[in-house]
Protein backbone atom coordinates (compact mmCIF):
# COMPACT_ATOMS: atom_id res chain seq x y z
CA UNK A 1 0.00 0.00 0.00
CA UNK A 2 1.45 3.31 -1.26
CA UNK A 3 1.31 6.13 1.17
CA UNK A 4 -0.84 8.14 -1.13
CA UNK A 5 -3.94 6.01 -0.39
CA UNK A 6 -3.25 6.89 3.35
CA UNK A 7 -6.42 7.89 4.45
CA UNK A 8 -7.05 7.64 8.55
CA UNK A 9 -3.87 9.01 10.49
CA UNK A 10 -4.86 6.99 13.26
CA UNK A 11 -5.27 3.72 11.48
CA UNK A 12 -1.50 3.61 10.03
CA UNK A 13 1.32 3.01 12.14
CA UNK A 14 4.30 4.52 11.82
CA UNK A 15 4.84 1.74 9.07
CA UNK A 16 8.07 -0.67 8.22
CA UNK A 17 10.31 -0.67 4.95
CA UNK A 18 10.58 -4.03 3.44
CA UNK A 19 11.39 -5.69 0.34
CA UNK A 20 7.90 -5.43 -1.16
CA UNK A 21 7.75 -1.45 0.11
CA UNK A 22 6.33 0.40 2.96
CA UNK A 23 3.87 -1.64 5.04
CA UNK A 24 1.11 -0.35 7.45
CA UNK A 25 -1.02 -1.64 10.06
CA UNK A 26 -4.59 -0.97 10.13
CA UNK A 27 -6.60 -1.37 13.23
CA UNK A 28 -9.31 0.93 12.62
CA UNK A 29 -10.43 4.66 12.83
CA UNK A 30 -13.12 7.58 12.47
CA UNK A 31 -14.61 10.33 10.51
CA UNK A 32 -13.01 12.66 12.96
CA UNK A 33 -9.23 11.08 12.37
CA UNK A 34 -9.46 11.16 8.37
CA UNK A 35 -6.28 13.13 7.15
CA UNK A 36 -7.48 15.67 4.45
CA UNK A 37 -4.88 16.02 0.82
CA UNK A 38 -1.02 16.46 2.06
CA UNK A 39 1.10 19.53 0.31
CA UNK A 40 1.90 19.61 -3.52
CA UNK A 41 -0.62 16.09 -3.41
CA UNK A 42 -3.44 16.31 -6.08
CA UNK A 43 -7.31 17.18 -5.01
CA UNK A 44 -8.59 14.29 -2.91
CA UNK A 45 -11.58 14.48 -0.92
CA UNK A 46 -12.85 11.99 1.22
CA UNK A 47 -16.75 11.75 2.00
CA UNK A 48 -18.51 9.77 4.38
CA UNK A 49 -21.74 8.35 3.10
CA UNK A 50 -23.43 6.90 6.11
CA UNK A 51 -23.91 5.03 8.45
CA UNK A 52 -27.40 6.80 8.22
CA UNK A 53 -27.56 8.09 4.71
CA UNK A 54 -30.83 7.59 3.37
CA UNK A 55 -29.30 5.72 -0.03
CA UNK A 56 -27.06 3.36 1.92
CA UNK A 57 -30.11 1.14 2.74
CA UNK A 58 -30.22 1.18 6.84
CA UNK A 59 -27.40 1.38 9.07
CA UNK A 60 -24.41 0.60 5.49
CA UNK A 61 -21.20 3.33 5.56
CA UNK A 62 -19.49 3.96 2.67
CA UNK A 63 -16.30 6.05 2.65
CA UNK A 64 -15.48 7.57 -0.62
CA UNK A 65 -12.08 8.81 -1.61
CA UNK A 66 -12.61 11.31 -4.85
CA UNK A 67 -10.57 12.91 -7.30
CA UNK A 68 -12.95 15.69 -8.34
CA UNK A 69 -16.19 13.72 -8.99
CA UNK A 70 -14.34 10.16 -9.88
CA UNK A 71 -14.55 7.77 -6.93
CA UNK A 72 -10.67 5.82 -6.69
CA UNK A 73 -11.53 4.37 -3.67
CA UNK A 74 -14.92 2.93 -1.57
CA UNK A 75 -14.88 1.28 1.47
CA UNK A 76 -18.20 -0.37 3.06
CA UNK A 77 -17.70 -0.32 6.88
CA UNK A 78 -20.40 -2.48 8.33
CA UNK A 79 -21.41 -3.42 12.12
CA UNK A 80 -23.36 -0.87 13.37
CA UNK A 81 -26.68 -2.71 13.34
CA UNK A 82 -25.34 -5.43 16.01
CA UNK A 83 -28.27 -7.43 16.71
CA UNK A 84 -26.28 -10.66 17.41
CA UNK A 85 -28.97 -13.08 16.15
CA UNK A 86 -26.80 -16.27 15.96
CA UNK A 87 -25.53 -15.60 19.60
CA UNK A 88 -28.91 -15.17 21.05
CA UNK A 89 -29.86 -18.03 19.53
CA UNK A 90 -27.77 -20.80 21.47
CA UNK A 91 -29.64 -19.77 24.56
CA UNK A 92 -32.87 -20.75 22.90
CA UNK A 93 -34.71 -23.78 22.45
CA UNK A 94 -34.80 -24.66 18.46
CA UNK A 95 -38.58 -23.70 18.07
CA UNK A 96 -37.51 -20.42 19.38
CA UNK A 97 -34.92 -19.99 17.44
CA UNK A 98 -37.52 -19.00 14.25
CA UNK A 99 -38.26 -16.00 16.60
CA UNK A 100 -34.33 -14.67 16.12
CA UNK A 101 -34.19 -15.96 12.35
CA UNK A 102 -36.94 -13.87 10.74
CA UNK A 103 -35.78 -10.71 12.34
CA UNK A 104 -32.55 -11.30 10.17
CA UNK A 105 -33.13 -9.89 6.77
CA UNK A 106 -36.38 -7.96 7.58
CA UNK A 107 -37.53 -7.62 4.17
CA UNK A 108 -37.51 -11.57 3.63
CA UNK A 109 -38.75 -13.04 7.01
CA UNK A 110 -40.18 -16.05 5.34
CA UNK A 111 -36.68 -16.80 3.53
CA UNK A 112 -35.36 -16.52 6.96
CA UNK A 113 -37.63 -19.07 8.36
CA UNK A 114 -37.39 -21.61 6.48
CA UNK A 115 -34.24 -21.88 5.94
CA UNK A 116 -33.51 -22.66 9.65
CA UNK A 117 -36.39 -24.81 9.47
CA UNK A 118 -35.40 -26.82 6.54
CA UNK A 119 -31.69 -27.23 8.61
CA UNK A 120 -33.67 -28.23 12.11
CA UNK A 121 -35.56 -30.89 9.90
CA UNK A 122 -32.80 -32.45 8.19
CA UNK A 123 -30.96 -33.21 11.87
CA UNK A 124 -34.46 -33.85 12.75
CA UNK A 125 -34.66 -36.35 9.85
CA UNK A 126 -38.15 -35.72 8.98
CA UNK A 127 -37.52 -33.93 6.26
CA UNK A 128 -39.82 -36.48 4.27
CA UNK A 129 -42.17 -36.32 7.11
CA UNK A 130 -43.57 -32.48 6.78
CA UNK A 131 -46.94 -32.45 5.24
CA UNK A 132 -47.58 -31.66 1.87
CA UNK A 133 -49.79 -28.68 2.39
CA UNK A 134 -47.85 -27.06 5.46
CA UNK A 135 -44.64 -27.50 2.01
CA UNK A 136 -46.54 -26.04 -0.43
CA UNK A 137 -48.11 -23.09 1.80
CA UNK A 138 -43.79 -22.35 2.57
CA UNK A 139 -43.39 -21.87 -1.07
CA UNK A 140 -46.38 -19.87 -1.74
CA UNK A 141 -45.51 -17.26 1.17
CA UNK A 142 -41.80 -17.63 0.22
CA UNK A 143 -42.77 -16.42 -3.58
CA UNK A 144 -45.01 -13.43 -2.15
CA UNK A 145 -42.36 -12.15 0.04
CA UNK A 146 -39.83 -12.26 -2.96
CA UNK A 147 -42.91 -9.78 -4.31
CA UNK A 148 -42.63 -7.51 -1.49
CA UNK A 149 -39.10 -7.64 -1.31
CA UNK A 150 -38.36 -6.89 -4.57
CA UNK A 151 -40.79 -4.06 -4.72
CA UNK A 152 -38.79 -2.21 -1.76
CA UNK A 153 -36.10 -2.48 -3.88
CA UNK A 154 -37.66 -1.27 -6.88
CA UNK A 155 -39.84 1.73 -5.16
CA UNK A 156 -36.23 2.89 -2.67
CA UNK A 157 -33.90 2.55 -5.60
CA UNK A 158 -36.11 5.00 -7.70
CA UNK A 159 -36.99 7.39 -5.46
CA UNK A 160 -32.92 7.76 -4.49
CA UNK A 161 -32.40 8.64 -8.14
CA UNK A 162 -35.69 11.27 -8.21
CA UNK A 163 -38.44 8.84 -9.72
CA UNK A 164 -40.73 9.42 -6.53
CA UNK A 165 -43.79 7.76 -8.72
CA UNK A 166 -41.84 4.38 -8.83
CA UNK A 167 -42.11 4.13 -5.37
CA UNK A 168 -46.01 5.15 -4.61
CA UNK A 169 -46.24 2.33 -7.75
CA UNK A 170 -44.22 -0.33 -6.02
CA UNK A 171 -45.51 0.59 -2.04
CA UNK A 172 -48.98 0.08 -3.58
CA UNK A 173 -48.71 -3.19 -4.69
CA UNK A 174 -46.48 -4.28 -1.81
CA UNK A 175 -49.54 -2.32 0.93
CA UNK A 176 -51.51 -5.73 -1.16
CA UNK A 177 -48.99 -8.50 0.01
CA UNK A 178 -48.15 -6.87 3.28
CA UNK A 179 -52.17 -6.86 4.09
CA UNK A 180 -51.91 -10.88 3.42
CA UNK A 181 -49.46 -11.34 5.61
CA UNK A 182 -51.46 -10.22 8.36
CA UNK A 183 -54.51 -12.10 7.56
CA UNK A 184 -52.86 -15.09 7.38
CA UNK A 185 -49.97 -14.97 10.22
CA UNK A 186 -51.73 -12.07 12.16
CA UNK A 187 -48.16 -9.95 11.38
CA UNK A 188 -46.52 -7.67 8.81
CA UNK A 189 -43.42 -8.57 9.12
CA UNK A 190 -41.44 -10.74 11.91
CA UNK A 191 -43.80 -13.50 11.36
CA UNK A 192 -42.41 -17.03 13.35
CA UNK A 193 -44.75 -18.64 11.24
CA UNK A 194 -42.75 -21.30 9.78
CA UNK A 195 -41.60 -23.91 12.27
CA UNK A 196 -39.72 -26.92 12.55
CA UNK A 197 -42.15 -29.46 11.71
CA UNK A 198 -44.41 -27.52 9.66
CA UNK A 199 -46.49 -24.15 10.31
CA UNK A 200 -47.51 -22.23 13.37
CA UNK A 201 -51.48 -22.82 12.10
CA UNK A 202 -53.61 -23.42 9.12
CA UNK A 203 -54.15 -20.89 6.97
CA UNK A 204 -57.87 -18.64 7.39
CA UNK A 205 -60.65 -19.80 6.03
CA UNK A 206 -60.76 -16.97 3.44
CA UNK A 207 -57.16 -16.88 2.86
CA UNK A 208 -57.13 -18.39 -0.31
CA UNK A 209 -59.89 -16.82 -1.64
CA UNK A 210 -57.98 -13.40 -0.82
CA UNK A 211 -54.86 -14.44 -2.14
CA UNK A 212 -56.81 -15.06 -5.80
CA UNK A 213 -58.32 -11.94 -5.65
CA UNK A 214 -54.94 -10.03 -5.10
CA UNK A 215 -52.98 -11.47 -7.68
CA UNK A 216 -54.90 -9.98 -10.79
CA UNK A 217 -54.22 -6.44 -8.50
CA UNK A 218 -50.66 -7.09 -8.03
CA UNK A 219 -50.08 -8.18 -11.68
CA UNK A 220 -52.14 -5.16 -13.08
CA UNK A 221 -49.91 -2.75 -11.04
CA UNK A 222 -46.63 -4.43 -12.20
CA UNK A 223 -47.50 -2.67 -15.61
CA UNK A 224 -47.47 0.93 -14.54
CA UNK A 225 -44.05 0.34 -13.03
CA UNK A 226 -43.10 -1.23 -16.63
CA UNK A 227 -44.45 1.72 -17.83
CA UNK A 228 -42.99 4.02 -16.31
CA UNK A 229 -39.61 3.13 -16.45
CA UNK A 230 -38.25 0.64 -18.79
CA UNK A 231 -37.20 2.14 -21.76
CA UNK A 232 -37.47 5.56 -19.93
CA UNK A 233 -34.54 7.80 -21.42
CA UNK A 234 -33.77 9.64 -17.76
CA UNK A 235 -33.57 6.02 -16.14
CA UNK A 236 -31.39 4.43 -18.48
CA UNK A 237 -29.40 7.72 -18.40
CA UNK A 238 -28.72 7.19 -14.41
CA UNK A 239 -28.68 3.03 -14.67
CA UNK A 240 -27.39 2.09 -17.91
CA UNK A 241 -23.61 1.04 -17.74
CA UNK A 242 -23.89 2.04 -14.14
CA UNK A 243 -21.84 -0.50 -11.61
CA UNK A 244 -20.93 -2.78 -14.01
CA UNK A 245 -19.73 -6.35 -12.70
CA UNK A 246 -19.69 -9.08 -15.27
CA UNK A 247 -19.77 -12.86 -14.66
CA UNK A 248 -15.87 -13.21 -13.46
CA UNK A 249 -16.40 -10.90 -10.76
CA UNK A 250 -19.74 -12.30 -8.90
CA UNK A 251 -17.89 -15.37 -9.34
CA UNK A 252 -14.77 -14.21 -7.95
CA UNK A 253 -16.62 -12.37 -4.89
CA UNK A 254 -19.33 -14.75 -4.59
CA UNK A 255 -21.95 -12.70 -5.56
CA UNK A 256 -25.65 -14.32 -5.93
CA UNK A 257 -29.24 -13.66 -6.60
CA UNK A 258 -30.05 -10.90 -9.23
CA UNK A 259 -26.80 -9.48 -9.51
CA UNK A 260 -25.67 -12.83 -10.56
CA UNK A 261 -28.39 -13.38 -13.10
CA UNK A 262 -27.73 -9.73 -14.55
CA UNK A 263 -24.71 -11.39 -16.31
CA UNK A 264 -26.84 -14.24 -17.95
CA UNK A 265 -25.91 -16.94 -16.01
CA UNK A 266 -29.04 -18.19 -14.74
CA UNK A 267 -27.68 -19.76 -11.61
CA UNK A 268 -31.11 -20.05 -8.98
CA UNK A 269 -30.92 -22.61 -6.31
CA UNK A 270 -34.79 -23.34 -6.59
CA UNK A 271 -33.50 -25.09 -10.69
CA UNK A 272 -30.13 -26.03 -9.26
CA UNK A 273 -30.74 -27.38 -5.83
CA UNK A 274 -34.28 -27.90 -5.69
CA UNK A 275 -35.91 -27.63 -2.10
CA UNK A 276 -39.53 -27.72 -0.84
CA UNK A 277 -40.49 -29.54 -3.91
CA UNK A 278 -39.46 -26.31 -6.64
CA UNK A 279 -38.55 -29.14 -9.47
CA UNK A 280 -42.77 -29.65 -9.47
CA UNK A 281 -43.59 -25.89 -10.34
CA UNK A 282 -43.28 -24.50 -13.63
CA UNK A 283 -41.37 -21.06 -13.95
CA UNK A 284 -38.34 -19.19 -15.86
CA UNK A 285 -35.34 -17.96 -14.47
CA UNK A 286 -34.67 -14.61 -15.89
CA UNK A 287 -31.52 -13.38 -17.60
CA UNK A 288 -30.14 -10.57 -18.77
CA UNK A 289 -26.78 -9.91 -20.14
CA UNK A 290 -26.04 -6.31 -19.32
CA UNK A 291 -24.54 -6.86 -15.84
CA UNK A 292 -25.12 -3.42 -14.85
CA UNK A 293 -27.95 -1.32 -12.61
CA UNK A 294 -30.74 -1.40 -15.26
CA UNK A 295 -30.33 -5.01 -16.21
CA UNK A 296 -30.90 -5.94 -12.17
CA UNK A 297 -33.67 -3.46 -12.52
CA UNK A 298 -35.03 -5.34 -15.07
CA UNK A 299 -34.32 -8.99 -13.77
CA UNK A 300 -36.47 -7.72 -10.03
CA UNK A 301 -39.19 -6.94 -12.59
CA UNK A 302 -39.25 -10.38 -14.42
CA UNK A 303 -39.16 -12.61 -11.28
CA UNK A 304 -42.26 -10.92 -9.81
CA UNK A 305 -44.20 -12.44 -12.69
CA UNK A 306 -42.94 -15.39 -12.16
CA UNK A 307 -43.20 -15.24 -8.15
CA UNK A 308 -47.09 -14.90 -9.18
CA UNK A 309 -47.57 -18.15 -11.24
CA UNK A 310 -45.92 -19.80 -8.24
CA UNK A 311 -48.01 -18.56 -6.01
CA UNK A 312 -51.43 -19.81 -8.67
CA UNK A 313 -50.05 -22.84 -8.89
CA UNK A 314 -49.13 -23.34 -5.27
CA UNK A 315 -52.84 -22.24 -4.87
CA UNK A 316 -53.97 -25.05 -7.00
CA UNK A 317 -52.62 -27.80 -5.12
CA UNK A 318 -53.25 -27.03 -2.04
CA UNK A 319 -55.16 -29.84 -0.55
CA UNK A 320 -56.75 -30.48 3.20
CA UNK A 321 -54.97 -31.76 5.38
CA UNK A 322 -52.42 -30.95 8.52
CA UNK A 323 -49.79 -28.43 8.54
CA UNK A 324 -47.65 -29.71 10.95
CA UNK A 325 -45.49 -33.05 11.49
CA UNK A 326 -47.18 -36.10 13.17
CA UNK A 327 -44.73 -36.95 15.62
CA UNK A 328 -45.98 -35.49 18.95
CA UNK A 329 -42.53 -35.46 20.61
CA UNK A 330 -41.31 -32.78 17.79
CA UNK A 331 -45.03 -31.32 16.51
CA UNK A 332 -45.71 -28.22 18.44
CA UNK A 333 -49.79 -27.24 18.95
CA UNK A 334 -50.65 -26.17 15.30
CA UNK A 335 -54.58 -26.19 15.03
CA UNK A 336 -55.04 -22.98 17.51
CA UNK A 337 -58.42 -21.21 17.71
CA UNK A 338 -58.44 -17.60 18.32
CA UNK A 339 -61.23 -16.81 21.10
CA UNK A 340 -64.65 -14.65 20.62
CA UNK A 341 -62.31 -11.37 21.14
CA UNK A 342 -60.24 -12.17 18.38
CA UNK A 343 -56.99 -13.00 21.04
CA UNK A 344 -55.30 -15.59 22.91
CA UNK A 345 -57.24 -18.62 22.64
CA UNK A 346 -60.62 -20.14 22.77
CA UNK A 347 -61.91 -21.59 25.88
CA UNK A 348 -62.89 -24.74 23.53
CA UNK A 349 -59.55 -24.85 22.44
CA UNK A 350 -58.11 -25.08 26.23
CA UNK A 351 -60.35 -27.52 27.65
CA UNK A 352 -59.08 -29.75 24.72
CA UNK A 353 -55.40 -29.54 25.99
CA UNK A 354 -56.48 -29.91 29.70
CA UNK A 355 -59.43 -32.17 29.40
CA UNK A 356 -57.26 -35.16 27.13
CA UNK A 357 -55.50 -36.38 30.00
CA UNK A 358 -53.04 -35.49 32.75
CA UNK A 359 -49.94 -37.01 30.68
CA UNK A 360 -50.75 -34.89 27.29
CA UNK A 361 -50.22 -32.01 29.45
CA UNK A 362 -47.38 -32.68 30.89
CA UNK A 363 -45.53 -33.29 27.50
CA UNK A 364 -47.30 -29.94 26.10
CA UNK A 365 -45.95 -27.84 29.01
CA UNK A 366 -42.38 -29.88 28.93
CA UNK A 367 -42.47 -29.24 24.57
CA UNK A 368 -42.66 -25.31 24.91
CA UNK A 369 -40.54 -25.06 28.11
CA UNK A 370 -38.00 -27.16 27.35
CA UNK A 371 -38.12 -27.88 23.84
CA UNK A 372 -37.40 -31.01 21.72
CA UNK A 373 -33.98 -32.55 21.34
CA UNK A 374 -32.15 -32.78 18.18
CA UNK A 375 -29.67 -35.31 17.48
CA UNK A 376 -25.69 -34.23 17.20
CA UNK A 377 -24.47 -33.36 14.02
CA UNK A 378 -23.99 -30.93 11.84
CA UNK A 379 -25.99 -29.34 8.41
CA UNK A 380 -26.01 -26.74 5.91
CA UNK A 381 -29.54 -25.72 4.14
CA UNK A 382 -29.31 -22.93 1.28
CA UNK A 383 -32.71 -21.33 -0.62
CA UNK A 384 -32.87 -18.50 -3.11
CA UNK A 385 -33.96 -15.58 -1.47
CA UNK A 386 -34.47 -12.63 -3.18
CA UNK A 387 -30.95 -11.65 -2.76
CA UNK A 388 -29.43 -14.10 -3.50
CA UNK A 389 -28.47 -17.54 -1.91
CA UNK A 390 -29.13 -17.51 1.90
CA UNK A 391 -27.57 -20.50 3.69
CA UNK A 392 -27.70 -21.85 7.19
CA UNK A 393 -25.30 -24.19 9.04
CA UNK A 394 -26.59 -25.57 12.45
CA UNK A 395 -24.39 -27.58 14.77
CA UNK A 396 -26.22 -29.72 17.68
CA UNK A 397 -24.69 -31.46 20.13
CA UNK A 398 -27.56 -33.01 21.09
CA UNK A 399 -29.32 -30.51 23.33
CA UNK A 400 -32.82 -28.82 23.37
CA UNK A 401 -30.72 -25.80 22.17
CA UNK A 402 -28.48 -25.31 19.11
CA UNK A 403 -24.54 -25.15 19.88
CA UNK A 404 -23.90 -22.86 16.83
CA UNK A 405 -25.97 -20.99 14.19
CA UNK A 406 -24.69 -19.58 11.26
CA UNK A 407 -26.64 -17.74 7.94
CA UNK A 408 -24.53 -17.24 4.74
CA UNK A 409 -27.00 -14.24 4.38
CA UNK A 410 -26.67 -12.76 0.46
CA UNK A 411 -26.64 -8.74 1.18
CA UNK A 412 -23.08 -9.71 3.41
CA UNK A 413 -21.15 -11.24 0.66
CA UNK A 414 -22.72 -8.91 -2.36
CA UNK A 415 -21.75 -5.81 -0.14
CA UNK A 416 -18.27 -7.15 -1.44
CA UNK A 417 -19.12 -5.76 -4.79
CA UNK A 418 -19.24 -2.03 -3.32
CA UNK A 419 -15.44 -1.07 -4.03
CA UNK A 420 -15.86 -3.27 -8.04
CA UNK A 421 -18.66 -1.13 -8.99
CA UNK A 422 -18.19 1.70 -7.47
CA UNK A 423 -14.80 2.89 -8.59
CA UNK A 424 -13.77 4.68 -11.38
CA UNK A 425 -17.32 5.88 -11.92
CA UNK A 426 -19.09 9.20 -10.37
CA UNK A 427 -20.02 9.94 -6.98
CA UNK A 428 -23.74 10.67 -8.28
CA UNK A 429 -23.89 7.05 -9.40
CA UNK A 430 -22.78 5.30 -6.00
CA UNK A 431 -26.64 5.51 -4.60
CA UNK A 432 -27.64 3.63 -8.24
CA UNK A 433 -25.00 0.89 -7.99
CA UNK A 434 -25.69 0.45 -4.38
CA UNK A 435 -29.05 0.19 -4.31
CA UNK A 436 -29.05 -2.52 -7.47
CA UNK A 437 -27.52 -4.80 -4.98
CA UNK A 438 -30.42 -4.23 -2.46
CA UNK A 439 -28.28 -5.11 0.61
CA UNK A 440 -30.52 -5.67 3.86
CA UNK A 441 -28.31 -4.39 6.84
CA UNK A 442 -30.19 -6.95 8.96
CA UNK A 443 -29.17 -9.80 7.34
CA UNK A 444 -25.66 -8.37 7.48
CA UNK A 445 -25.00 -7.37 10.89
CA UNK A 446 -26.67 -10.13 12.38
């Protein structure tokens, strides 16, 4: 490292000569300890964008070293969400544990959820075991969230470049999904519906009927985003050619999800690695080939569509039938009944648990105290979220509790991309580059 890329006094010691040049230790630093352009050097300023700029996406900072308007250098500095999710969560029982999970990446609880789920199962080894409808209800929740997801990232990402229509488009549609949600898990976001073993409950009665009379909505409003911006001079002006990172350098950085796909390789884990029974549904994979801001725009568009005929085909198959596993020493309490206020629940519904017999209600009290064991091992789970490829690795050692959690999440290796698309281009087009990654700080500093 050359001493003209020097930026934080405080972070460089006094340095060492060696064969390969003059070598530094870094160990840090501030925005109050950045050391401005030395004597006779050229004009270089550096900005700090962040923590809490409104285009870094939550809680992202990005320091910027610029020669005029040309960006030479771009850190990400991350940490400064800190929720330490995986800690918490080996001082919970595994059922718990979906409490942590889907407070991860915020914007894709149900990605969250059953990913850890699908890992607790396979140590479980029931994975053959979950029923078919509590399966195919996973995948059609999964595909709407990958609707509301994608539509923050479509409405935020226009409104940081000036289209404030794109977003009143895409928070309309997503207001549609979001209202779902609650009428099916009784949340907007944070859910904890998805359990080992299945589902916290059935869906409502009218839940399906709802769900068909959204999607003609939803797909009806995907046009007036269309409209308004593909093929839109003034958006391809600020997205065309903008962070540009072709197929070598996802691989390289192990970059996933859309940004991937923006290069044409159509590399999705539900056609690669099938899970939750994805080989059975019929959709496309889109591709584009211009591995830059507008072809991610466009690839967030396409997979909406086909989110929806997931979702009408998931609706099609969707039989009676239990939503959580059959074996009573894993299956927690899944057909609840709300009472006559519309909370906790019914009186009916308690007499059933106390009235069966003194020994069911010992093992429901010891289930939710205590938990269920899992046997010792060791697994990794991945799905396609809408980022990208979110994995899980769970280590048991046998306990009611996990011994380690881990989540590949996709926004914490993309954010590797920052610096490759970032320099050499123009300050005005960091917030465009950025925010065609979509990162999720909550899936980052977790």
């Amino acid at each position: 490292m050359s001493t003209d890329n020097i930026t934080f006094e405080s972070v460089a010691s006094e340095g060492t000569n060696t064969t390969e040049g003059r070598v530094y230790t870094l160990s840090g630093g501030d925005w109050d300890q950045v050391k401005g352009a030395a004597p006779g050097e050229s004009e270089r300023i550096v900005v700090n964008m962040g923590p809490q700029h409104p285009s870094t996406h939550g809680v992202l900072r990005i320091i910027l070293e610029l020669e005029g308007e040309t960006i030479t250098e771009a850190r990400a500095v991350i940490g400064y969400l800190h929720t330490g999710i995986e800690k918490n969560m080996e001082y919970r029982t595994w059922t718990q544990g979906v409490t942590f999970v889907t407070r991860m990446d915020y914007l894709a609880s149900f990605y969250n959820e059953t990913a850890y789920c699908l890992a607790v199962e396979k140590l479980l080894g029931i994975t053959d075991q979950i029923p078919e409808r509590a399966t195919t209800i996973r995948v059609m929740l999964m595909e709407l969230n990958r609707i509301s997801s994608h539509l923050v990232a479509l409405g935020t990402g226009g409104l940081e470049l000036g289209a404030l229509t794109a977003m009143f488009f895409a928070f309309r549609e997503r207001e549609i999904v979001l209202d779902l949600y609650e009428s099916i898990t009784g949340l907007r976001m944070n859910h904890a519906y998805i359990r080992p073993g299945g589902l916290a409950q059935d869906l409502p009665e009218d839940a399906i009927e709802k769900i068909r009379e959204a999607i003609p909505r939803i797909r009806k409003g995907f046009k007036d985003t269309h409209n308004l911006l593909v093929g839109n001079s003034i958006w391809m002006a600020r997205t065309k050619d903008v962070g540009a990172l072709d197929l070598t350098g996802c691989l390289a950085l192990g970059i996933t999800g859309p940004t991937l796909r923006s290069t044409g390789f159509g590399w999705d884990l539900r056609k690669t690695n099938p899970y939750c029974g994805y080989e059975t549904y019929d959709f496309e994979v889109p591709t584009v080939d211009t591995a830059d801001t507008y072809g991610r725009f466009l690839i967030r568009l396409a997979e909406m569509e086909q989110s929806l005929r997931i979702v009408e085909q998931a609706l099609d198959r969707l039989k009676p039938g239990p939503v959580m596993v059959a074996d009573k020493k894993i299956a927690w309490p899944a057909q609840l009944a709300v009472g006559g206020d519309g909370m906790g629940n019914s009186l009916e519904h308690i007499k059933q648990i106390m009235g069966t017999s003194m020994e069911s209600l010992i093992h429901h009290f010891k289930l939710v105290t205590e938990g269920f064991e899992v046997p010792a091992g060791q697994v990794y789970q991945a799905i396609e979220s809408p980022r990208g490829e979110l994995g899980v690795h769970i280590v048991s050692d046998g306990g009611t509790r996990p011994y380690r959690v881990h989540f590949r999440d996709p926004s914490f290796t993309n954010l590797q991309a920052i610096p490759a698309i970032s320099e050499g281009g123009q300050i005005a087009d960091v917030v465009a580059a950025v925010a065609s990654i979509d990162p999720v700080m909550g899936g980052v500093d977790r």
